[in-house]
PDB file of N, CA and C in Angstrom:
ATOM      1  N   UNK A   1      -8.601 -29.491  21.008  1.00  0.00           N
ATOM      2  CA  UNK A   1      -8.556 -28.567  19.892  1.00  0.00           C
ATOM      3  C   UNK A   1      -9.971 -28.083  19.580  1.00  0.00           C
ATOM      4  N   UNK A   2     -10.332 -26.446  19.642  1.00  0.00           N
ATOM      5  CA  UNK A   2     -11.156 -26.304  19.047  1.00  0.00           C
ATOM      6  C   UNK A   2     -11.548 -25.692  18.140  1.00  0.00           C
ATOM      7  N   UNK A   3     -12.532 -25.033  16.888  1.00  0.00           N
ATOM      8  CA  UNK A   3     -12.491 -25.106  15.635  1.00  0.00           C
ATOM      9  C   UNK A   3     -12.758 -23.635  15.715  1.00  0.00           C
ATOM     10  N   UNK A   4     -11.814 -22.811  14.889  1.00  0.00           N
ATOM     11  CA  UNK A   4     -12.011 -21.127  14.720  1.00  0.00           C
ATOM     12  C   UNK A   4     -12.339 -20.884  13.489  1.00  0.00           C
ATOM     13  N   UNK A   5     -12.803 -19.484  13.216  1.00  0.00           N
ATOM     14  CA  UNK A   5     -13.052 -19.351  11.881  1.00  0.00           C
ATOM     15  C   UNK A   5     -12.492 -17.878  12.052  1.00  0.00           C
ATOM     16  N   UNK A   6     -11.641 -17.549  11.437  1.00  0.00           N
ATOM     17  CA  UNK A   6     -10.929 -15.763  11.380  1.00  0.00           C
ATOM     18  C   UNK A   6     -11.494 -15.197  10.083  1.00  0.00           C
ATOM     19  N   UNK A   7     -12.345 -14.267  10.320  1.00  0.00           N
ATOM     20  CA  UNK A   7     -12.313 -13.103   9.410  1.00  0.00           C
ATOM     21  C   UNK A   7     -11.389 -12.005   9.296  1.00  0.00           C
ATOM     22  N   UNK A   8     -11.020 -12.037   7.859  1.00  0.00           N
ATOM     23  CA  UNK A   8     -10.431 -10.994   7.779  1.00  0.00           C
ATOM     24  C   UNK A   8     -10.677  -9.619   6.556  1.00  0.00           C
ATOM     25  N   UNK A   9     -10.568  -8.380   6.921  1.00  0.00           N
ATOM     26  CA  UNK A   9     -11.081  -7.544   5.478  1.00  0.00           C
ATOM     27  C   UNK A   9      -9.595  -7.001   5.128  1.00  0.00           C
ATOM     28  N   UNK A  10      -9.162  -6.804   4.155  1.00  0.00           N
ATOM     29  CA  UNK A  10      -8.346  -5.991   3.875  1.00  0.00           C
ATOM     30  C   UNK A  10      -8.236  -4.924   2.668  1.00  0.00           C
ATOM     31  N   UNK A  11      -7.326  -4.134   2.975  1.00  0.00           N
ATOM     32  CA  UNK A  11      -7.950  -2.689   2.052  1.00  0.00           C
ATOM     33  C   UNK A  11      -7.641  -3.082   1.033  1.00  0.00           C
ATOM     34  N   UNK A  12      -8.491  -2.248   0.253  1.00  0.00           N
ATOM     35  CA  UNK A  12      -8.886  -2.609  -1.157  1.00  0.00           C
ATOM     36  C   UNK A  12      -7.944  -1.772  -2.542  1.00  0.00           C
ATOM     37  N   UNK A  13      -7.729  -0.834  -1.546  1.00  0.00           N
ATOM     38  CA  UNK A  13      -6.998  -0.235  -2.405  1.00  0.00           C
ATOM     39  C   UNK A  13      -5.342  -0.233  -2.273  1.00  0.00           C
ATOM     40  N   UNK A  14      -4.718  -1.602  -1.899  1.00  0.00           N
ATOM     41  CA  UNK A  14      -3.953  -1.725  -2.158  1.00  0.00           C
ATOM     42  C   UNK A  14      -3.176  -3.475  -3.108  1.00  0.00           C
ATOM     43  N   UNK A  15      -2.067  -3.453  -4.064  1.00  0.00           N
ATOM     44  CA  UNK A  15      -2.189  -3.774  -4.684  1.00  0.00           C
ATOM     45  C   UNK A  15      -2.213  -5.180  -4.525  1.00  0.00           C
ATOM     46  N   UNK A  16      -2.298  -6.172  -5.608  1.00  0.00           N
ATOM     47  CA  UNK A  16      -2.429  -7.607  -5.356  1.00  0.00           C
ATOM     48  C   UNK A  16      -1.632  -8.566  -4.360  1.00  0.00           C
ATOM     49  N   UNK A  17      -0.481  -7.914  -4.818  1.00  0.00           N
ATOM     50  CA  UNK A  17       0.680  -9.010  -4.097  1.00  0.00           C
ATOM     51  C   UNK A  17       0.983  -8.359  -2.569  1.00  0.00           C
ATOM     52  N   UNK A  18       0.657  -7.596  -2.338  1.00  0.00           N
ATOM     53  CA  UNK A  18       0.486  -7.106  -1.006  1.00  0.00           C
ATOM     54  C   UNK A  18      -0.464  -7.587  -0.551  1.00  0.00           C
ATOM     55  N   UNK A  19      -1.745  -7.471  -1.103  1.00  0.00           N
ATOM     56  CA  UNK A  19      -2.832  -8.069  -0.537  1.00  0.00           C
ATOM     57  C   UNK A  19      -2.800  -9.624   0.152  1.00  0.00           C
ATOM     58  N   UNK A  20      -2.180 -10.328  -1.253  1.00  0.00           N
ATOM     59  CA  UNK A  20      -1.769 -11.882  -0.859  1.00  0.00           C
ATOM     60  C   UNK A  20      -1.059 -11.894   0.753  1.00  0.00           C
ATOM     61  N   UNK A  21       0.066 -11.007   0.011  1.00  0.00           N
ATOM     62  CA  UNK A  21       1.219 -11.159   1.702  1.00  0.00           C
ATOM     63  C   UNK A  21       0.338 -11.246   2.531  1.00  0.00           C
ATOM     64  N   UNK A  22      -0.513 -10.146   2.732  1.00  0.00           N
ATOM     65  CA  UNK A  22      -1.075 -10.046   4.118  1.00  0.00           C
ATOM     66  C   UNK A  22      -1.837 -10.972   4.497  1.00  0.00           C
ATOM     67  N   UNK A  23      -2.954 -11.730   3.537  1.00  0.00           N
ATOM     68  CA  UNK A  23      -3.372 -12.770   3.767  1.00  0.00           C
ATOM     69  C   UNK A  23      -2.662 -14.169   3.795  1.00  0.00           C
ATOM     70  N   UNK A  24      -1.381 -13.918   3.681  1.00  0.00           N
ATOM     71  CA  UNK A  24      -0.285 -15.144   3.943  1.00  0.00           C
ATOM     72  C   UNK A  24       0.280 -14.964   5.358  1.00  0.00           C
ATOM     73  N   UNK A  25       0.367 -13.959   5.216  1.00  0.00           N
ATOM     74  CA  UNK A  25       0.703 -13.317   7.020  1.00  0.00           C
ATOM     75  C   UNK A  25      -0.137 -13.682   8.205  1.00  0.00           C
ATOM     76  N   UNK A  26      -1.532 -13.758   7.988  1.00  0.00           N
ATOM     77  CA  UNK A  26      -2.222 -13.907   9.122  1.00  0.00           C
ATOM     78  C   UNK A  26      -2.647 -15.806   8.727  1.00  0.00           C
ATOM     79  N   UNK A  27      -2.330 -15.936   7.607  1.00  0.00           N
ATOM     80  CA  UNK A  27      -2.405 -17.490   7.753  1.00  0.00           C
ATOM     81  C   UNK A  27      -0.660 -18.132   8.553  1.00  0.00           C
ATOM     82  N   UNK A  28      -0.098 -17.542   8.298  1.00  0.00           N
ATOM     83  CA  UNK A  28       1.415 -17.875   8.943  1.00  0.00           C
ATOM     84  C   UNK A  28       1.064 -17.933  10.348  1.00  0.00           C
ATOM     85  N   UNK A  29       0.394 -16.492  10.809  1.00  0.00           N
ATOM     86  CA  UNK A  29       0.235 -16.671  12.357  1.00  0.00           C
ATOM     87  C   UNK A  29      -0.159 -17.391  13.060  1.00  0.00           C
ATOM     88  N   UNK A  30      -1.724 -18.082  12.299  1.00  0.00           N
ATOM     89  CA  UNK A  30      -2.436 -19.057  12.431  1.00  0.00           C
ATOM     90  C   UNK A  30      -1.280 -20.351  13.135  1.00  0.00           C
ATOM     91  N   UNK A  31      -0.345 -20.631  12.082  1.00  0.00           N
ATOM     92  CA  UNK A  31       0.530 -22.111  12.078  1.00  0.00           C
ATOM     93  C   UNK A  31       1.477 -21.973  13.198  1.00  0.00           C
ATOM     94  N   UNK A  32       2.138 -20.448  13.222  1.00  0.00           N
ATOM     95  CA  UNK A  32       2.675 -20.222  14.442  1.00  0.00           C
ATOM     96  C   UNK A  32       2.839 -20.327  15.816  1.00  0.00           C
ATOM     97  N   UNK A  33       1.290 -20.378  16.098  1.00  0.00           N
ATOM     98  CA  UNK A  33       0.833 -21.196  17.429  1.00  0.00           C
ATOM     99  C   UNK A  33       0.200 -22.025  17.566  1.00  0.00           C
ATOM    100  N   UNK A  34       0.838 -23.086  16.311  1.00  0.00           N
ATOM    101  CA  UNK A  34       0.086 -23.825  16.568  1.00  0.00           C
ATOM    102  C   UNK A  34      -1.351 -24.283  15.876  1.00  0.00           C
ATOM    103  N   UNK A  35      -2.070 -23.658  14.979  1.00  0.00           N
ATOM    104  CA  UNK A  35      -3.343 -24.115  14.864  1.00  0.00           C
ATOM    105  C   UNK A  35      -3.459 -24.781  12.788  1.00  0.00           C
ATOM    106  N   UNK A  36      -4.726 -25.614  13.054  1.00  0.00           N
ATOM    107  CA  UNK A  36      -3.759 -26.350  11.615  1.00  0.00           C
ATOM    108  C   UNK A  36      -5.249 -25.744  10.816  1.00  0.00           C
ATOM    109  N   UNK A  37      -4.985 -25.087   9.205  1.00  0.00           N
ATOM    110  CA  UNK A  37      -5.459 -24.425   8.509  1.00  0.00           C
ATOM    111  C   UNK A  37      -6.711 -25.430   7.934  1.00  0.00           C
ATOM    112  N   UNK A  38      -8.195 -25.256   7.935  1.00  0.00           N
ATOM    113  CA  UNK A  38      -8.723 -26.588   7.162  1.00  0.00           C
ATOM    114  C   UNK A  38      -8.956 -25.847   5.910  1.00  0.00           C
ATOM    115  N   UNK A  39      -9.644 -24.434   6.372  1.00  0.00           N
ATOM    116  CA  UNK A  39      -9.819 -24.144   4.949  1.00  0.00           C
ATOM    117  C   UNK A  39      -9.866 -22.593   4.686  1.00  0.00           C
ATOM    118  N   UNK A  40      -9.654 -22.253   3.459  1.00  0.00           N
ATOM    119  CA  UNK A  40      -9.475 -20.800   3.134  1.00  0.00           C
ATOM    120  C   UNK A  40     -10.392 -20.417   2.342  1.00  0.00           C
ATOM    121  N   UNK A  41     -11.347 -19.206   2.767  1.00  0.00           N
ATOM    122  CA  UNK A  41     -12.471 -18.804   1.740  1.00  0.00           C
ATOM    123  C   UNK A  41     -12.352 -17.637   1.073  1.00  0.00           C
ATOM    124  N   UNK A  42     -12.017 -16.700  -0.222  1.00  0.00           N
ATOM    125  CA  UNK A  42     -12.252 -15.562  -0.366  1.00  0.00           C
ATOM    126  C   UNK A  42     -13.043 -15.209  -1.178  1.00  0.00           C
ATOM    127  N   UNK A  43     -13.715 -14.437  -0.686  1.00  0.00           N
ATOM    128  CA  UNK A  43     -15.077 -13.863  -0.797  1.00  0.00           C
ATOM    129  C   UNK A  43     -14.990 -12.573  -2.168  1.00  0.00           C
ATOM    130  N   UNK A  44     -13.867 -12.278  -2.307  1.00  0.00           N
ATOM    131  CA  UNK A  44     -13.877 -11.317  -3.360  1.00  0.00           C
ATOM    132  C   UNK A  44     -13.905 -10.485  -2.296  1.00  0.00           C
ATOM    133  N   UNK A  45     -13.634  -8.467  -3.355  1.00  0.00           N
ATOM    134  CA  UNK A  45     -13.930  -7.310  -3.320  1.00  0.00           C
ATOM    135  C   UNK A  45     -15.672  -7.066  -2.639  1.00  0.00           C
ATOM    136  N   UNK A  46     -15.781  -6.561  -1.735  1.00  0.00           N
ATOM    137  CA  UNK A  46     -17.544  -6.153  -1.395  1.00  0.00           C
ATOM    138  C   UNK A  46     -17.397  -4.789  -0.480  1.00  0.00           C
ATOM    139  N   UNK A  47     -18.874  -4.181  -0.684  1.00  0.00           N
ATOM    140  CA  UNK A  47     -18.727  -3.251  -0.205  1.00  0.00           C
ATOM    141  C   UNK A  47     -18.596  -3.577   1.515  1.00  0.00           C
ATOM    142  N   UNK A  48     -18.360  -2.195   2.066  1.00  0.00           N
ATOM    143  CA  UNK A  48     -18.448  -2.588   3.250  1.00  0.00           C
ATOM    144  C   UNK A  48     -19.680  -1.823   3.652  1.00  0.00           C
ATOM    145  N   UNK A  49     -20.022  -2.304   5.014  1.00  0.00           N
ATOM    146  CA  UNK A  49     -21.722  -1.613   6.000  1.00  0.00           C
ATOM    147  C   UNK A  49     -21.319  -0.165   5.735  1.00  0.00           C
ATOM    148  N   UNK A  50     -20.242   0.402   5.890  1.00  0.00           N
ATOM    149  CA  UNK A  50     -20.261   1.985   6.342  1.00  0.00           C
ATOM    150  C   UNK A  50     -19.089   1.586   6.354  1.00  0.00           C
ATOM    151  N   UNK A  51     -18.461   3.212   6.092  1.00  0.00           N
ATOM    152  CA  UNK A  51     -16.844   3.460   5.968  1.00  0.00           C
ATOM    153  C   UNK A  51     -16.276   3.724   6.336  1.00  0.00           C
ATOM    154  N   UNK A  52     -15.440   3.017   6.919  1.00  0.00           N
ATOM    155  CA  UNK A  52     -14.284   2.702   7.552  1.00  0.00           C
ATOM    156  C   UNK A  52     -12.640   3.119   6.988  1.00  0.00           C
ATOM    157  N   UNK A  53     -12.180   4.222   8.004  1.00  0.00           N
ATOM    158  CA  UNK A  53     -11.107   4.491   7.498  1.00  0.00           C
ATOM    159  C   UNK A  53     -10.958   5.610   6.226  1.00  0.00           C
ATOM    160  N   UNK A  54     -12.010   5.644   5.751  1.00  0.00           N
ATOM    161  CA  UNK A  54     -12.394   6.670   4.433  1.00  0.00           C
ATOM    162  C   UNK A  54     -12.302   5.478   3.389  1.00  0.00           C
ATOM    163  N   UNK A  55     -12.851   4.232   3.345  1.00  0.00           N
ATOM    164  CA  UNK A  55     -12.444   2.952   2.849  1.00  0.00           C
ATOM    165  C   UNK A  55     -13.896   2.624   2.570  1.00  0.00           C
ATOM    166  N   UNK A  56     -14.544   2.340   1.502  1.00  0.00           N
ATOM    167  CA  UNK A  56     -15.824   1.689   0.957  1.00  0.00           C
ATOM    168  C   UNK A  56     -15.640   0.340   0.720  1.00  0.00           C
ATOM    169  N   UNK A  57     -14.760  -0.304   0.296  1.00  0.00           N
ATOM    170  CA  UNK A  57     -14.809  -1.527  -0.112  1.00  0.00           C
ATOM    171  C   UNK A  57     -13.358  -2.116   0.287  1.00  0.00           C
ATOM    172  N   UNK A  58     -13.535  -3.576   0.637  1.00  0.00           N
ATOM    173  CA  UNK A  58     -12.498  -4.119   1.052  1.00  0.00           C
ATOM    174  C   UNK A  58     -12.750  -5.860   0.824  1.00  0.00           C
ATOM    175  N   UNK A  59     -11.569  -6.586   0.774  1.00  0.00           N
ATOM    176  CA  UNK A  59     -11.409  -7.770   0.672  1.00  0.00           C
ATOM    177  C   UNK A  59     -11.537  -8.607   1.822  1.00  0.00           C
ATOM    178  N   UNK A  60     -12.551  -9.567   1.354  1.00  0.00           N
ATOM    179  CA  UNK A  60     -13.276 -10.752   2.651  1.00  0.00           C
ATOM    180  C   UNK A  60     -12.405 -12.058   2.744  1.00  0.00           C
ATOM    181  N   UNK A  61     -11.717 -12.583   3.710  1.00  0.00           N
ATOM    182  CA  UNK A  61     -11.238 -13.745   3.344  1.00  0.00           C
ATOM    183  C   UNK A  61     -11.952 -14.095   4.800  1.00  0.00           C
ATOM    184  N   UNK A  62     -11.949 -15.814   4.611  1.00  0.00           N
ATOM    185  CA  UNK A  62     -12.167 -16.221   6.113  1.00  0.00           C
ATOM    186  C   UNK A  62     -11.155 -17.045   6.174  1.00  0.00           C
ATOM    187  N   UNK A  63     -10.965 -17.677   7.096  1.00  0.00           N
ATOM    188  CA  UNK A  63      -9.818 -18.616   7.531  1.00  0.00           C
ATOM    189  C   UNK A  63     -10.483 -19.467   8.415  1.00  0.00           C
ATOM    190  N   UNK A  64     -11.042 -20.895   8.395  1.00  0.00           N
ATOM    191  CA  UNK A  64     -10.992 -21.636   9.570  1.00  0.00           C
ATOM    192  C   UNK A  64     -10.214 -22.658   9.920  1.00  0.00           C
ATOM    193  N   UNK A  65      -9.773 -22.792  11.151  1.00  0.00           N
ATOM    194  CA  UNK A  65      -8.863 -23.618  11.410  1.00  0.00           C
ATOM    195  C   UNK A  65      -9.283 -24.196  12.802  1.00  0.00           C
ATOM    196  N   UNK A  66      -7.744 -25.071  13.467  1.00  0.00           N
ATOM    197  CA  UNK A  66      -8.297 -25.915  14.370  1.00  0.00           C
ATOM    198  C   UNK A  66      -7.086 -25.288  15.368  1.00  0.00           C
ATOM    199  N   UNK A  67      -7.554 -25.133  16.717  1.00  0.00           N
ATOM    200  CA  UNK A  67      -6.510 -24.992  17.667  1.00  0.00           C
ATOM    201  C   UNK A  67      -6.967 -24.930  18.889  1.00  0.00           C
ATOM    202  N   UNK A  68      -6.079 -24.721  20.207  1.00  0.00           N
ATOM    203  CA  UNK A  68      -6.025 -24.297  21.283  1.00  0.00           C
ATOM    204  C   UNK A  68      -6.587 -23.193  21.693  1.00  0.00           C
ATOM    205  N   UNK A  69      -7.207 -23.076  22.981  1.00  0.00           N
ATOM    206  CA  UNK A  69      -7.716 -21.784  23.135  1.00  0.00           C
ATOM    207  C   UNK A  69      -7.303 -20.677  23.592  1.00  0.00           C
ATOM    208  N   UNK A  70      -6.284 -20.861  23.462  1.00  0.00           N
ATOM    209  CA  UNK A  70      -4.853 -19.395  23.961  1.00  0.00           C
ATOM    210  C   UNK A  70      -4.767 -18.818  22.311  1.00  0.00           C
ATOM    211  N   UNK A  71      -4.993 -19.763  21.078  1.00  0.00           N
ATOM    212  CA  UNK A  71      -4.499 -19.164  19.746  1.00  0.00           C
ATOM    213  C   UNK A  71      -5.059 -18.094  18.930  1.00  0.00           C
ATOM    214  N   UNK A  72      -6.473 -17.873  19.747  1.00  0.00           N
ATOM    215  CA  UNK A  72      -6.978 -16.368  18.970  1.00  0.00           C
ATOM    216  C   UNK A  72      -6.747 -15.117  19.674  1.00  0.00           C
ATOM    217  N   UNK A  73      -6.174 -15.087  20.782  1.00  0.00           N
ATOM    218  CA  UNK A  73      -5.762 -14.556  21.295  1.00  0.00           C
ATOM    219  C   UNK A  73      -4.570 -13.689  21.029  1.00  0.00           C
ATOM    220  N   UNK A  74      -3.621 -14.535  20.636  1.00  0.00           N
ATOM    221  CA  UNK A  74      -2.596 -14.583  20.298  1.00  0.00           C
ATOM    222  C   UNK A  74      -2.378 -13.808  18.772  1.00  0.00           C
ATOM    223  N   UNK A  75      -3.311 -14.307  18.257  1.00  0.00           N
ATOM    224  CA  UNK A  75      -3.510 -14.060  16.962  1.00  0.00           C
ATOM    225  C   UNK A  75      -3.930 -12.938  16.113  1.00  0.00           C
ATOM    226  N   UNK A  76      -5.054 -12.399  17.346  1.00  0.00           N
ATOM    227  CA  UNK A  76      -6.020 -11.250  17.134  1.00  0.00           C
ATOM    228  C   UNK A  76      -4.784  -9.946  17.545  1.00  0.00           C
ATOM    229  N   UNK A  77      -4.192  -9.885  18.977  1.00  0.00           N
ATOM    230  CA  UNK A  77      -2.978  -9.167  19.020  1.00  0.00           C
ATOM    231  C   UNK A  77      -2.133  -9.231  18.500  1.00  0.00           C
ATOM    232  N   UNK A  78      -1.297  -9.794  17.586  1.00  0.00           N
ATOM    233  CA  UNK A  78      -0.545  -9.777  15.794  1.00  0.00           C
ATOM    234  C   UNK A  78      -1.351  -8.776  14.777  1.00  0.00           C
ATOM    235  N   UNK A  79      -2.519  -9.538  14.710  1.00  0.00           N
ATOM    236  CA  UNK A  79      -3.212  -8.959  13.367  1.00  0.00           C
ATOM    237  C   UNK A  79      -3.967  -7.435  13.548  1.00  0.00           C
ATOM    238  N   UNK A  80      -4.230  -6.845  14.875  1.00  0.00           N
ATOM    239  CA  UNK A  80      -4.689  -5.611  15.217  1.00  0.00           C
ATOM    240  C   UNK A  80      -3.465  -4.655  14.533  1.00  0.00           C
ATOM    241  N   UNK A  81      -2.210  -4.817  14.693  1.00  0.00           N
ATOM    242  CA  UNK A  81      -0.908  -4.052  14.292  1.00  0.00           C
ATOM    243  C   UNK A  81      -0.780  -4.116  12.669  1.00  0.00           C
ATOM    244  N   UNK A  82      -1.616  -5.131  12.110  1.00  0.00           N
ATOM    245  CA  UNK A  82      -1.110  -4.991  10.317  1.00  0.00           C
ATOM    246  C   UNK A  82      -1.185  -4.003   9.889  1.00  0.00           C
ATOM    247  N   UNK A  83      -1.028  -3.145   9.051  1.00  0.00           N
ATOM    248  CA  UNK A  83      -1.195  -2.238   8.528  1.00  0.00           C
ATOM    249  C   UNK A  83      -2.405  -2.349   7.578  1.00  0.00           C
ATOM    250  N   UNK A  84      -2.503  -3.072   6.792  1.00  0.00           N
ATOM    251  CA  UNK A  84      -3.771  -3.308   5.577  1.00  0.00           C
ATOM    252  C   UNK A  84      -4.566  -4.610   6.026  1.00  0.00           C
ATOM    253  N   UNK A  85      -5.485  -4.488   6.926  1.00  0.00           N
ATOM    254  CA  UNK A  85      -6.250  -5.022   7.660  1.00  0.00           C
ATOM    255  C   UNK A  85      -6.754  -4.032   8.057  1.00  0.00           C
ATOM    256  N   UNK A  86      -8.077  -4.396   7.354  1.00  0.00           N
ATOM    257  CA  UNK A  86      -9.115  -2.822   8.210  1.00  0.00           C
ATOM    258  C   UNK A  86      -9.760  -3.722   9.172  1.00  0.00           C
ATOM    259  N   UNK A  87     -10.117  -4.398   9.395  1.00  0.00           N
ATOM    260  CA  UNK A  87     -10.753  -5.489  10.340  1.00  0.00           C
ATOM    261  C   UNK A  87     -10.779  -6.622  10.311  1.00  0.00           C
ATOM    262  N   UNK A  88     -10.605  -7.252  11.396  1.00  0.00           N
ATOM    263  CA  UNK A  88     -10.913  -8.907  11.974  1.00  0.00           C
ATOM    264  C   UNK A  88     -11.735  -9.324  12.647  1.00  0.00           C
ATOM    265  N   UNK A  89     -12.316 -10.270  12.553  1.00  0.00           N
ATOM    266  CA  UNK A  89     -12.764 -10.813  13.876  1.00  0.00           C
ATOM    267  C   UNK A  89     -12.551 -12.185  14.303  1.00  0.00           C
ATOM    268  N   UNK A  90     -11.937 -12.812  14.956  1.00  0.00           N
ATOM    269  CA  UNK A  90     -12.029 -14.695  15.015  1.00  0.00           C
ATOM    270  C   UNK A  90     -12.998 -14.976  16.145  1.00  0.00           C
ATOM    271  N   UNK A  91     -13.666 -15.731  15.801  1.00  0.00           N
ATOM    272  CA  UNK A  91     -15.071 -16.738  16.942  1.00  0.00           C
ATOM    273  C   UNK A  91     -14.823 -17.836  16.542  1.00  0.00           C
ATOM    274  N   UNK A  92     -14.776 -18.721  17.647  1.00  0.00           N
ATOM    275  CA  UNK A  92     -15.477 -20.486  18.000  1.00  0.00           C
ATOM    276  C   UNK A  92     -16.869 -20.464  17.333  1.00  0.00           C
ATOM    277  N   UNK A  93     -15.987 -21.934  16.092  1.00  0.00           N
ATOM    278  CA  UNK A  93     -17.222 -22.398  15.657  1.00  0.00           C
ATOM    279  C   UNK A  93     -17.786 -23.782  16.340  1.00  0.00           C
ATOM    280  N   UNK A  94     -19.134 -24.041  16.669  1.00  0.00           N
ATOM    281  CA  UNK A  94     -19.974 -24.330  17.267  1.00  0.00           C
ATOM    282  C   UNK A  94     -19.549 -26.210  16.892  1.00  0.00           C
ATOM    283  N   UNK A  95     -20.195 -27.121  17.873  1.00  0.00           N
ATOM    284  CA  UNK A  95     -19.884 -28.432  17.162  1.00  0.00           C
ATOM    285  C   UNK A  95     -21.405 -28.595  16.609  1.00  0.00           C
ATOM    286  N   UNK A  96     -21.360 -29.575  16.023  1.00  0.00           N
ATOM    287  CA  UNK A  96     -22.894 -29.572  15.169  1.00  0.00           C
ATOM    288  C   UNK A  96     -23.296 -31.211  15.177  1.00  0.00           C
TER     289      UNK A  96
END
């Protein structure tokens, strides 16, 4: 098992409980294949570098978890199709 950390942004301008879903959604996917959740960070509303989508600001969550190395894979092709997900990224975190 090794240790991921998923970023995720999602648009800002849509409303709370949607927002949640979606960040329940890509934590679902997470469990789906497999990988076990350690911890959930959200970062709040921030701007973003440059705008995306016609989109200034969007919601930061991270997600790290523990899994196999087929599971970001897996994961990243789910979450490219969300609709309110302006961006992701998941990377291997390092052992220390």
């Amino acid at each position: 098992m090794n240790k991921y950390e998923l970023a995720v942004v999602v648009n800002a301008k849509v409303e709370d409980e949607e927002r949640l879903a979606t960040v329940e959604a890509c934590k679902s996917l997470v469990e789906r294949f497999g990988g076990v959740i350690t911890n959930v960070d959200e970062w709040g509303k921030k701007r973003l570098a440059y705008e995306v989508q016609k989109m200034k600001e969007g919601y930061y969550y991270f997600i790290q978890f523990d899994a196999d190395g087929t599971v970001p894979a897996e994961i990243e092709s789910r979450i490219r199709i969300m609709e309110n997900v302006i961006r992701y990224l998941c990377v291997r975190q390092d052992e220390k």
